[in-house]
PDB file of N, CA and C in Angstrom:
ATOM      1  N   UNK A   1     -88.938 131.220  35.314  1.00  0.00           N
ATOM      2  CA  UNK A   1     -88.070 130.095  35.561  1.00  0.00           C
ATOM      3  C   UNK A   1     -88.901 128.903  36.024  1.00  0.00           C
ATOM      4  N   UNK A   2     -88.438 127.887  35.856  1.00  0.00           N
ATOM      5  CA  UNK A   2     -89.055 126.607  36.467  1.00  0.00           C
ATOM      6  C   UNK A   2     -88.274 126.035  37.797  1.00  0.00           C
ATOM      7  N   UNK A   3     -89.169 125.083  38.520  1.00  0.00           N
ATOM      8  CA  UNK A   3     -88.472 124.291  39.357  1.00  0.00           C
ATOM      9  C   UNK A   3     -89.111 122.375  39.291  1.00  0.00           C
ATOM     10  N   UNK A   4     -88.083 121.799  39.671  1.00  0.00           N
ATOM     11  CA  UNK A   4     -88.384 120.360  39.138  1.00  0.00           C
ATOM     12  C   UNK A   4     -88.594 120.022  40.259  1.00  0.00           C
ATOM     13  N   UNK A   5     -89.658 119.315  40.601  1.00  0.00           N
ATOM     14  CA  UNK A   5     -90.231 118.852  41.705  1.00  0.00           C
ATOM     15  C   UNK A   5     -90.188 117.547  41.739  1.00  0.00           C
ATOM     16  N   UNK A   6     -90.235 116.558  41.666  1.00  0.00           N
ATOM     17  CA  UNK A   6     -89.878 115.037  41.274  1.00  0.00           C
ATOM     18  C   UNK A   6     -90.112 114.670  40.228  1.00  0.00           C
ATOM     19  N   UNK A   7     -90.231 112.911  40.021  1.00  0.00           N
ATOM     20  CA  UNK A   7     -90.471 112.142  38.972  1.00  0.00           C
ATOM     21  C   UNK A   7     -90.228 113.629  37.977  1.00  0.00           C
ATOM     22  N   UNK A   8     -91.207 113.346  37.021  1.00  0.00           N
ATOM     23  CA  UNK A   8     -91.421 114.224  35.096  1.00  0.00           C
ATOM     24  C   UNK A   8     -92.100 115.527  35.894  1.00  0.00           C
ATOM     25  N   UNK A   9     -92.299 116.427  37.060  1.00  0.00           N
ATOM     26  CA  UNK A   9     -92.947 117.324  37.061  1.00  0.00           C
ATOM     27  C   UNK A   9     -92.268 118.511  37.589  1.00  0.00           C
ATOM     28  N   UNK A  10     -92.043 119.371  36.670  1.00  0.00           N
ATOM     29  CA  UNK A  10     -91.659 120.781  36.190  1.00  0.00           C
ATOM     30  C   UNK A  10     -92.949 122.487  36.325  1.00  0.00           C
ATOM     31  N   UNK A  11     -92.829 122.966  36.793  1.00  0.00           N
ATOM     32  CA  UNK A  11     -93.448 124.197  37.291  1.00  0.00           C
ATOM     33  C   UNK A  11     -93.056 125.230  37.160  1.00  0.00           C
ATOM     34  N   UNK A  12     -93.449 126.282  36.757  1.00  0.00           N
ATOM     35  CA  UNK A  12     -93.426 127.721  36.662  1.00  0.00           C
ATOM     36  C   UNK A  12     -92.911 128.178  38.183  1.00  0.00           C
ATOM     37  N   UNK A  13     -92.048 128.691  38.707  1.00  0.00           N
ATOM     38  CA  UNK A  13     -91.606 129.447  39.876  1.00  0.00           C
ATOM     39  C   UNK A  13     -92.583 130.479  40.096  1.00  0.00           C
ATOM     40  N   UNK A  14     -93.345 131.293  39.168  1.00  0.00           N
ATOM     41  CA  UNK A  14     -94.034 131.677  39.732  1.00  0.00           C
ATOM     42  C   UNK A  14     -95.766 131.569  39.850  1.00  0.00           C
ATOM     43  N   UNK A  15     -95.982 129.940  39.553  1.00  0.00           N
ATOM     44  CA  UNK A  15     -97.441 129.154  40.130  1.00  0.00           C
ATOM     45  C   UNK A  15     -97.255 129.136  41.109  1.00  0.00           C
ATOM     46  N   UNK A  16     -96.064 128.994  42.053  1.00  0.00           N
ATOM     47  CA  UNK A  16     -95.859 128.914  43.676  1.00  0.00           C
ATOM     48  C   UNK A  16     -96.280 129.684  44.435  1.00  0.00           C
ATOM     49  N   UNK A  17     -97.231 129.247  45.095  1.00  0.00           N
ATOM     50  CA  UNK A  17     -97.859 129.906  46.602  1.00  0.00           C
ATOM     51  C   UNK A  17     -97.212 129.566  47.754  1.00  0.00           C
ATOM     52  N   UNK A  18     -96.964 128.392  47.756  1.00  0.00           N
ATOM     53  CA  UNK A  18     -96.254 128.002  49.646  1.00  0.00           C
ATOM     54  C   UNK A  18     -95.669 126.887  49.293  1.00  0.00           C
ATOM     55  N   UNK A  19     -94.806 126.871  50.312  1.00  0.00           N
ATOM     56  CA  UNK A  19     -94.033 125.263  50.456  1.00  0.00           C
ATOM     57  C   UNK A  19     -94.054 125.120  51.821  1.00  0.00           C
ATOM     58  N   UNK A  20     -94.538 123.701  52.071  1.00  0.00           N
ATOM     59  CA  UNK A  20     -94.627 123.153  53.890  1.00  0.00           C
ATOM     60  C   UNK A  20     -94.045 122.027  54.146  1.00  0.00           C
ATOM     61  N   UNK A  21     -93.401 122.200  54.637  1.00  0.00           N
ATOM     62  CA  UNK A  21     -92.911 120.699  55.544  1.00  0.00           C
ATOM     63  C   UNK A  21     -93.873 119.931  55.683  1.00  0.00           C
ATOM     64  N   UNK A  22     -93.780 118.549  55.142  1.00  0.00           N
ATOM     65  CA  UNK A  22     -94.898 117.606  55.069  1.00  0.00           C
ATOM     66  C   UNK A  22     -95.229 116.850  56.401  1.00  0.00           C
ATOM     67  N   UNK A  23     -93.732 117.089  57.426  1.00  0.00           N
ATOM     68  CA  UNK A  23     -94.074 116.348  58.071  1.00  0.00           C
ATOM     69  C   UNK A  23     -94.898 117.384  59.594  1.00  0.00           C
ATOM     70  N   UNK A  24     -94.659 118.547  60.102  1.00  0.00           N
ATOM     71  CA  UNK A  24     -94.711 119.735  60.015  1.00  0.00           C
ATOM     72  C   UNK A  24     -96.212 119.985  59.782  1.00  0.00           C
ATOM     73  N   UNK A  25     -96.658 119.868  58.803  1.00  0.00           N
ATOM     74  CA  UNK A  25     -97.898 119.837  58.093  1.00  0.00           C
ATOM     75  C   UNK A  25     -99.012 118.552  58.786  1.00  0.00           C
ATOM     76  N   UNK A  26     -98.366 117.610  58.783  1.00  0.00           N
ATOM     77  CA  UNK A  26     -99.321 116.200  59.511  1.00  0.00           C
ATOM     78  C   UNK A  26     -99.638 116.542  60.935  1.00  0.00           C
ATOM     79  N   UNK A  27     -98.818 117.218  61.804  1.00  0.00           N
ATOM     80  CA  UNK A  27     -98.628 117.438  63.061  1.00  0.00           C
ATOM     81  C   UNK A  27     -99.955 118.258  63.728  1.00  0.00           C
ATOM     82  N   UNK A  28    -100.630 119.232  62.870  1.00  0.00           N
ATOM     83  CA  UNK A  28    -101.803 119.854  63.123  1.00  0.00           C
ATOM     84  C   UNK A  28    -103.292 119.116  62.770  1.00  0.00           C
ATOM     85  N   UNK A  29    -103.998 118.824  63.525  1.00  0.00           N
ATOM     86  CA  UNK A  29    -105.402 117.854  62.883  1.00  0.00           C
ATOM     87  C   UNK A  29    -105.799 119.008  61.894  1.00  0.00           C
ATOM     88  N   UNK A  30    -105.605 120.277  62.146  1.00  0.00           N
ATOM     89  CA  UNK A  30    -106.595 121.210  61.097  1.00  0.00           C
ATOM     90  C   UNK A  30    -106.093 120.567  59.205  1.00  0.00           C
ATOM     91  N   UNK A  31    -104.666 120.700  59.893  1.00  0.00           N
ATOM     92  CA  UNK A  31    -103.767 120.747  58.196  1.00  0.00           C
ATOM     93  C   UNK A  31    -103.960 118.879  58.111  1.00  0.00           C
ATOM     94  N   UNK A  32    -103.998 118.342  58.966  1.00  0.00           N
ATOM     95  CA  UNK A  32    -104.652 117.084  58.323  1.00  0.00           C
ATOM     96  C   UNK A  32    -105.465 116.510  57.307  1.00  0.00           C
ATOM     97  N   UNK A  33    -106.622 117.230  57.784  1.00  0.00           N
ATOM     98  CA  UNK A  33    -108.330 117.763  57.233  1.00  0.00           C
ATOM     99  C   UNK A  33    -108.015 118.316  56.320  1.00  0.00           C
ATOM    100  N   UNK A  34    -107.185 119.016  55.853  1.00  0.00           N
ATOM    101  CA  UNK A  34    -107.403 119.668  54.791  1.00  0.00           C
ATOM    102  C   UNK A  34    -106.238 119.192  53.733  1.00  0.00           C
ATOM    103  N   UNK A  35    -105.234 118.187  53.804  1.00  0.00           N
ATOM    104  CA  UNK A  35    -104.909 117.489  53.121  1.00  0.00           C
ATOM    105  C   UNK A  35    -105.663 116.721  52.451  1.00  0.00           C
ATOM    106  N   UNK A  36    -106.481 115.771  53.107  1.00  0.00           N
ATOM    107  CA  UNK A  36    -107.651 114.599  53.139  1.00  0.00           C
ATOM    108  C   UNK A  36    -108.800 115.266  52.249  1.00  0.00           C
ATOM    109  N   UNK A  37    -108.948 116.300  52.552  1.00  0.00           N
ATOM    110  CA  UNK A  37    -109.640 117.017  51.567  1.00  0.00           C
ATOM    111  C   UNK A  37    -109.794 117.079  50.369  1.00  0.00           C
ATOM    112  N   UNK A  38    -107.986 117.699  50.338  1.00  0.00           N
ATOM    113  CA  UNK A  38    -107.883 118.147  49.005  1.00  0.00           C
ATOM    114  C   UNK A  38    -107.552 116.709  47.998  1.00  0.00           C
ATOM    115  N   UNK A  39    -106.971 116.055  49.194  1.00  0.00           N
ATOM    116  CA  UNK A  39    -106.690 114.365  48.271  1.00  0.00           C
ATOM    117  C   UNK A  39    -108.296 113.915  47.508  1.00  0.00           C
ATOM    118  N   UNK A  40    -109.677 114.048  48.087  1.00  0.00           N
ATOM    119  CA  UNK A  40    -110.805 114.181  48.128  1.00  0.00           C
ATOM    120  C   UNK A  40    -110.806 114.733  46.919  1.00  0.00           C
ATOM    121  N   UNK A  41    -110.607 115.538  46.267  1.00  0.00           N
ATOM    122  CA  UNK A  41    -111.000 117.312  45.826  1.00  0.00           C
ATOM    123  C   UNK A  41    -110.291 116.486  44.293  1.00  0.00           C
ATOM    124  N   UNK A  42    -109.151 115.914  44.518  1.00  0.00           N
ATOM    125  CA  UNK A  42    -108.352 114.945  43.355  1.00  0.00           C
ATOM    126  C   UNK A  42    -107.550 116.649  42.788  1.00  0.00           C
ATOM    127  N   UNK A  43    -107.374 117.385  43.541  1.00  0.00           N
ATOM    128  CA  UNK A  43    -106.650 118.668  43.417  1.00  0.00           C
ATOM    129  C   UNK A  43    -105.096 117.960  43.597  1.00  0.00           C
ATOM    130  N   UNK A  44    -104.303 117.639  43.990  1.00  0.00           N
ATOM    131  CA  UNK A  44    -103.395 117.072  45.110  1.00  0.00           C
ATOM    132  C   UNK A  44    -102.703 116.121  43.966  1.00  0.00           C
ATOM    133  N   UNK A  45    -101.438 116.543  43.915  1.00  0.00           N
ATOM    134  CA  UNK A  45    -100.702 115.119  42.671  1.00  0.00           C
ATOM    135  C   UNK A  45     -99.389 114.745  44.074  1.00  0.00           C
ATOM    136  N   UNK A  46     -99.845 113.308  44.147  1.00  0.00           N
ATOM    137  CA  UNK A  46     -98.779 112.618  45.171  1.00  0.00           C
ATOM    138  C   UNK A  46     -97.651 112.126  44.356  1.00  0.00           C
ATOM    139  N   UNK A  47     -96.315 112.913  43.806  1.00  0.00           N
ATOM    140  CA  UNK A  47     -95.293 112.475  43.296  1.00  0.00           C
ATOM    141  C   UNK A  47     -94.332 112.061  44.094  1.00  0.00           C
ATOM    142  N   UNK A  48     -94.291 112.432  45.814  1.00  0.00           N
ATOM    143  CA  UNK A  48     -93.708 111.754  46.158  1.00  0.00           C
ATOM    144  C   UNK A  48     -93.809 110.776  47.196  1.00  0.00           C
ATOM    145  N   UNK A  49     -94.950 109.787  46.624  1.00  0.00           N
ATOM    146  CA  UNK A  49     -95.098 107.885  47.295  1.00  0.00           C
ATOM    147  C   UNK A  49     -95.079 108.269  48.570  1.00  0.00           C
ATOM    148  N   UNK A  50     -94.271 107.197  48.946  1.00  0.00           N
ATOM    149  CA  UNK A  50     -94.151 107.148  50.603  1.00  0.00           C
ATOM    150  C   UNK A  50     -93.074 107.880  50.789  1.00  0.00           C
ATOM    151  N   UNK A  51     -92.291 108.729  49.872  1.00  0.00           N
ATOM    152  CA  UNK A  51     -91.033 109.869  50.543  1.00  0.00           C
ATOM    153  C   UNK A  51     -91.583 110.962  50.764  1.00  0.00           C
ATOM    154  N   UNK A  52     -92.523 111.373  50.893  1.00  0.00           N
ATOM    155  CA  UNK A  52     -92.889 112.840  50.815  1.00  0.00           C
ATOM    156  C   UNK A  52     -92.411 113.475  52.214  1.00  0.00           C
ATOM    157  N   UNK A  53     -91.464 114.937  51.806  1.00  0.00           N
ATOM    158  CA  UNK A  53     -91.333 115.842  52.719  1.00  0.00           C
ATOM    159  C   UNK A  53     -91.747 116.967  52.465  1.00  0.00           C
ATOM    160  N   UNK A  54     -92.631 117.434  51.344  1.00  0.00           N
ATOM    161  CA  UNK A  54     -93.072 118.964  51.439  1.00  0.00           C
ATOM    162  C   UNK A  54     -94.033 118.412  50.674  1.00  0.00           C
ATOM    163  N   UNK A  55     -94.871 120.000  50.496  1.00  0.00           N
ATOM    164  CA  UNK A  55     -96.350 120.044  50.486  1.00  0.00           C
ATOM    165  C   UNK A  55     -96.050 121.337  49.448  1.00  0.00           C
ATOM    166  N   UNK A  56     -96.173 121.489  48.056  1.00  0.00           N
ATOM    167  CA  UNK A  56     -96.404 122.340  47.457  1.00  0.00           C
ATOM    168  C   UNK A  56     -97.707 122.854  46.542  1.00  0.00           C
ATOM    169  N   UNK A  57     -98.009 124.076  47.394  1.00  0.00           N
ATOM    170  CA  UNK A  57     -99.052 124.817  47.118  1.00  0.00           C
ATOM    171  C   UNK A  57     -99.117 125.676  45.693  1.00  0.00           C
ATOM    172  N   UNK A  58     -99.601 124.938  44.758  1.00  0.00           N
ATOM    173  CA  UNK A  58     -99.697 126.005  43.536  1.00  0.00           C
ATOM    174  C   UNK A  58    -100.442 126.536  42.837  1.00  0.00           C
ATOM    175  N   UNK A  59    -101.024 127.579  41.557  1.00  0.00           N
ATOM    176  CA  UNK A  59    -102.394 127.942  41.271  1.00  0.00           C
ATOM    177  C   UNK A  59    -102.815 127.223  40.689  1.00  0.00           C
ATOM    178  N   UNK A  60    -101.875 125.317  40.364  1.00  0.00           N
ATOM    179  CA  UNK A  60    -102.791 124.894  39.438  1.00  0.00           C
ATOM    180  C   UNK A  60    -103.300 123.279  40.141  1.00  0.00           C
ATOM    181  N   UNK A  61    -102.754 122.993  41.617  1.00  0.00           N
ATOM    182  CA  UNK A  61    -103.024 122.208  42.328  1.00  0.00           C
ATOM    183  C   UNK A  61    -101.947 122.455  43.509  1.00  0.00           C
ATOM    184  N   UNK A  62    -102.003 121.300  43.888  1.00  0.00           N
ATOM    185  CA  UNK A  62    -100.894 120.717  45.360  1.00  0.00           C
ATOM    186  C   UNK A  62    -100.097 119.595  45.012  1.00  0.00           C
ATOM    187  N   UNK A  63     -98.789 119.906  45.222  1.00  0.00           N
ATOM    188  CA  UNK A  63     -98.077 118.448  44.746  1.00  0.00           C
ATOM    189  C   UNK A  63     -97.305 118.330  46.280  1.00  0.00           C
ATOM    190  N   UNK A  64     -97.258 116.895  46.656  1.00  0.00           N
ATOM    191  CA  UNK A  64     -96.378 115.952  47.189  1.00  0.00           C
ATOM    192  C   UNK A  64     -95.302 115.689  47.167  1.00  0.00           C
ATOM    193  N   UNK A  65     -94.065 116.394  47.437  1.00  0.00           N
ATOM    194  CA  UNK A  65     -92.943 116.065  46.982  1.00  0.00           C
ATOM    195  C   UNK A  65     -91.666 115.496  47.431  1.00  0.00           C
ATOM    196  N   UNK A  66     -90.905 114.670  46.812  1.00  0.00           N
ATOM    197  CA  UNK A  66     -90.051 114.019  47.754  1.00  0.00           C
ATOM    198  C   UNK A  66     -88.383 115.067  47.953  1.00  0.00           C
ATOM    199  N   UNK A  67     -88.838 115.766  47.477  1.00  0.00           N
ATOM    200  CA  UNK A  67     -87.770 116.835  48.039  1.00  0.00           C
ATOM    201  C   UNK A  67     -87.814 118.097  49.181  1.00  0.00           C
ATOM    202  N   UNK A  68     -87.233 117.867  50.045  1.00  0.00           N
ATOM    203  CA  UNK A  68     -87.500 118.895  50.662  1.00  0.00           C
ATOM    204  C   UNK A  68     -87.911 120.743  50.533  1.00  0.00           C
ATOM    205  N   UNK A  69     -88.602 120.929  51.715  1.00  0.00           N
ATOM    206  CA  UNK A  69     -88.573 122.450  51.762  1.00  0.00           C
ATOM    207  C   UNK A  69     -87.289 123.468  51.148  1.00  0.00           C
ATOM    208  N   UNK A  70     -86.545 123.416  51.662  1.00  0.00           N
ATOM    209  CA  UNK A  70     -85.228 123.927  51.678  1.00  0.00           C
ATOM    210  C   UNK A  70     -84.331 123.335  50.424  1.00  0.00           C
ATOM    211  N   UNK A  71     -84.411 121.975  49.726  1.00  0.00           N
ATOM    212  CA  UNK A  71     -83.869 122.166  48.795  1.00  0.00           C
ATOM    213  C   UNK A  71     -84.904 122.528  47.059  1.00  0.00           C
ATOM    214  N   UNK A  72     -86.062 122.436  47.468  1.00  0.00           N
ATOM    215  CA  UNK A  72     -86.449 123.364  46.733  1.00  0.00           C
ATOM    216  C   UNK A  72     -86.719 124.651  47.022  1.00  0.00           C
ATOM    217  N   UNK A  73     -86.240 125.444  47.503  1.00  0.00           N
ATOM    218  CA  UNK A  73     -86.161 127.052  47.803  1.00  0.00           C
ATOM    219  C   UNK A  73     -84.835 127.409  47.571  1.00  0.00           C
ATOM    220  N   UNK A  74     -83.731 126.568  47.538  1.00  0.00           N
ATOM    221  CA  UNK A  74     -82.339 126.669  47.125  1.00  0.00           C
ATOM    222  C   UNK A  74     -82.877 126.515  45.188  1.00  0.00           C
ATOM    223  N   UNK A  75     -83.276 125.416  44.690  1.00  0.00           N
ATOM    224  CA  UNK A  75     -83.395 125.377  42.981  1.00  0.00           C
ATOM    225  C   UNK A  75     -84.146 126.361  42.805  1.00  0.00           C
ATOM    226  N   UNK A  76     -85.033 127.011  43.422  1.00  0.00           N
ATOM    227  CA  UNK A  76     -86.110 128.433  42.685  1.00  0.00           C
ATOM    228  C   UNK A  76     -85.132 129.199  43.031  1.00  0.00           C
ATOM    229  N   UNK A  77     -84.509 129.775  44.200  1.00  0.00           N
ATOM    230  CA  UNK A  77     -83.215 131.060  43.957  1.00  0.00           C
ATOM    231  C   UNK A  77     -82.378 130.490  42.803  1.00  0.00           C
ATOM    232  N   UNK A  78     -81.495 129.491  42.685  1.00  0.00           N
ATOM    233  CA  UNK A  78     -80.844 128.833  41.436  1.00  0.00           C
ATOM    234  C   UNK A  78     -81.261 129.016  40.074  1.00  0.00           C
ATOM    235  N   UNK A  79     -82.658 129.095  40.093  1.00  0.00           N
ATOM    236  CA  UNK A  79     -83.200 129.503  38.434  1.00  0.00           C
ATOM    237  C   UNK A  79     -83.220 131.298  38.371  1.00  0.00           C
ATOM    238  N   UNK A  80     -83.559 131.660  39.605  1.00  0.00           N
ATOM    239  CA  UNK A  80     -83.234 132.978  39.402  1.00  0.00           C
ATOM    240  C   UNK A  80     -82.511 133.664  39.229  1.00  0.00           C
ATOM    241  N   UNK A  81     -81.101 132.969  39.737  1.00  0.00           N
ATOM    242  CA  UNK A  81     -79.697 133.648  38.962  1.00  0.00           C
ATOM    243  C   UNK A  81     -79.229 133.201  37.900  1.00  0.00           C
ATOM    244  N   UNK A  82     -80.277 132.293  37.669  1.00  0.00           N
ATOM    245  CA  UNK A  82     -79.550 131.898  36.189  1.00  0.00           C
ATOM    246  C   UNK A  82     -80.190 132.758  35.347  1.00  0.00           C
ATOM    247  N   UNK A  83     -81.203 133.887  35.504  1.00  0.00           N
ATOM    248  CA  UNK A  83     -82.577 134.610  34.643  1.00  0.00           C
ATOM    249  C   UNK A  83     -81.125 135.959  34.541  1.00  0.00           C
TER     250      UNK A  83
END
């Protein structure tokens, strides 16, 4: 199944490793550093600008997204009952 993460970007449900609260995520200097990093690394697709509330971890980068934790963990169960 897929899940739609903002703007045009669509994902395999199961490339997913983690989803973090973006804001949650800023709050630790470690997970700072290693944002900055990966922004560094050009691993990291910022789809969501200045809305970003989660941090999705996947095998084929990290995306930025302006949808939350929780309502993307509601659309990946949603594709799964639709399977």
């Amino acid at each position: 199944m897929f899940i739609h993460l903002g703007e045009d970007i669509i994902i395999r449900s199961t490339e997913v490793i983690a989803i973090f609260d973006y804001e949650r995520m800023k709050e630790d200097l470690g997970n700072q550093t290693l944002l900055m990093t990966l922004e560094d690394k050009k691993v990291m697709h910022d789809i969501g600008q200045q809305m970003t509330k989660s941090v999705v971890f996947t095998d084929g980068g990290i995306y930025l997204s302006p949808f939350s934790p929780a309502t993307l963990k509601r659309r990946s169960q949603s594709a799964m009952n639709l399977a």
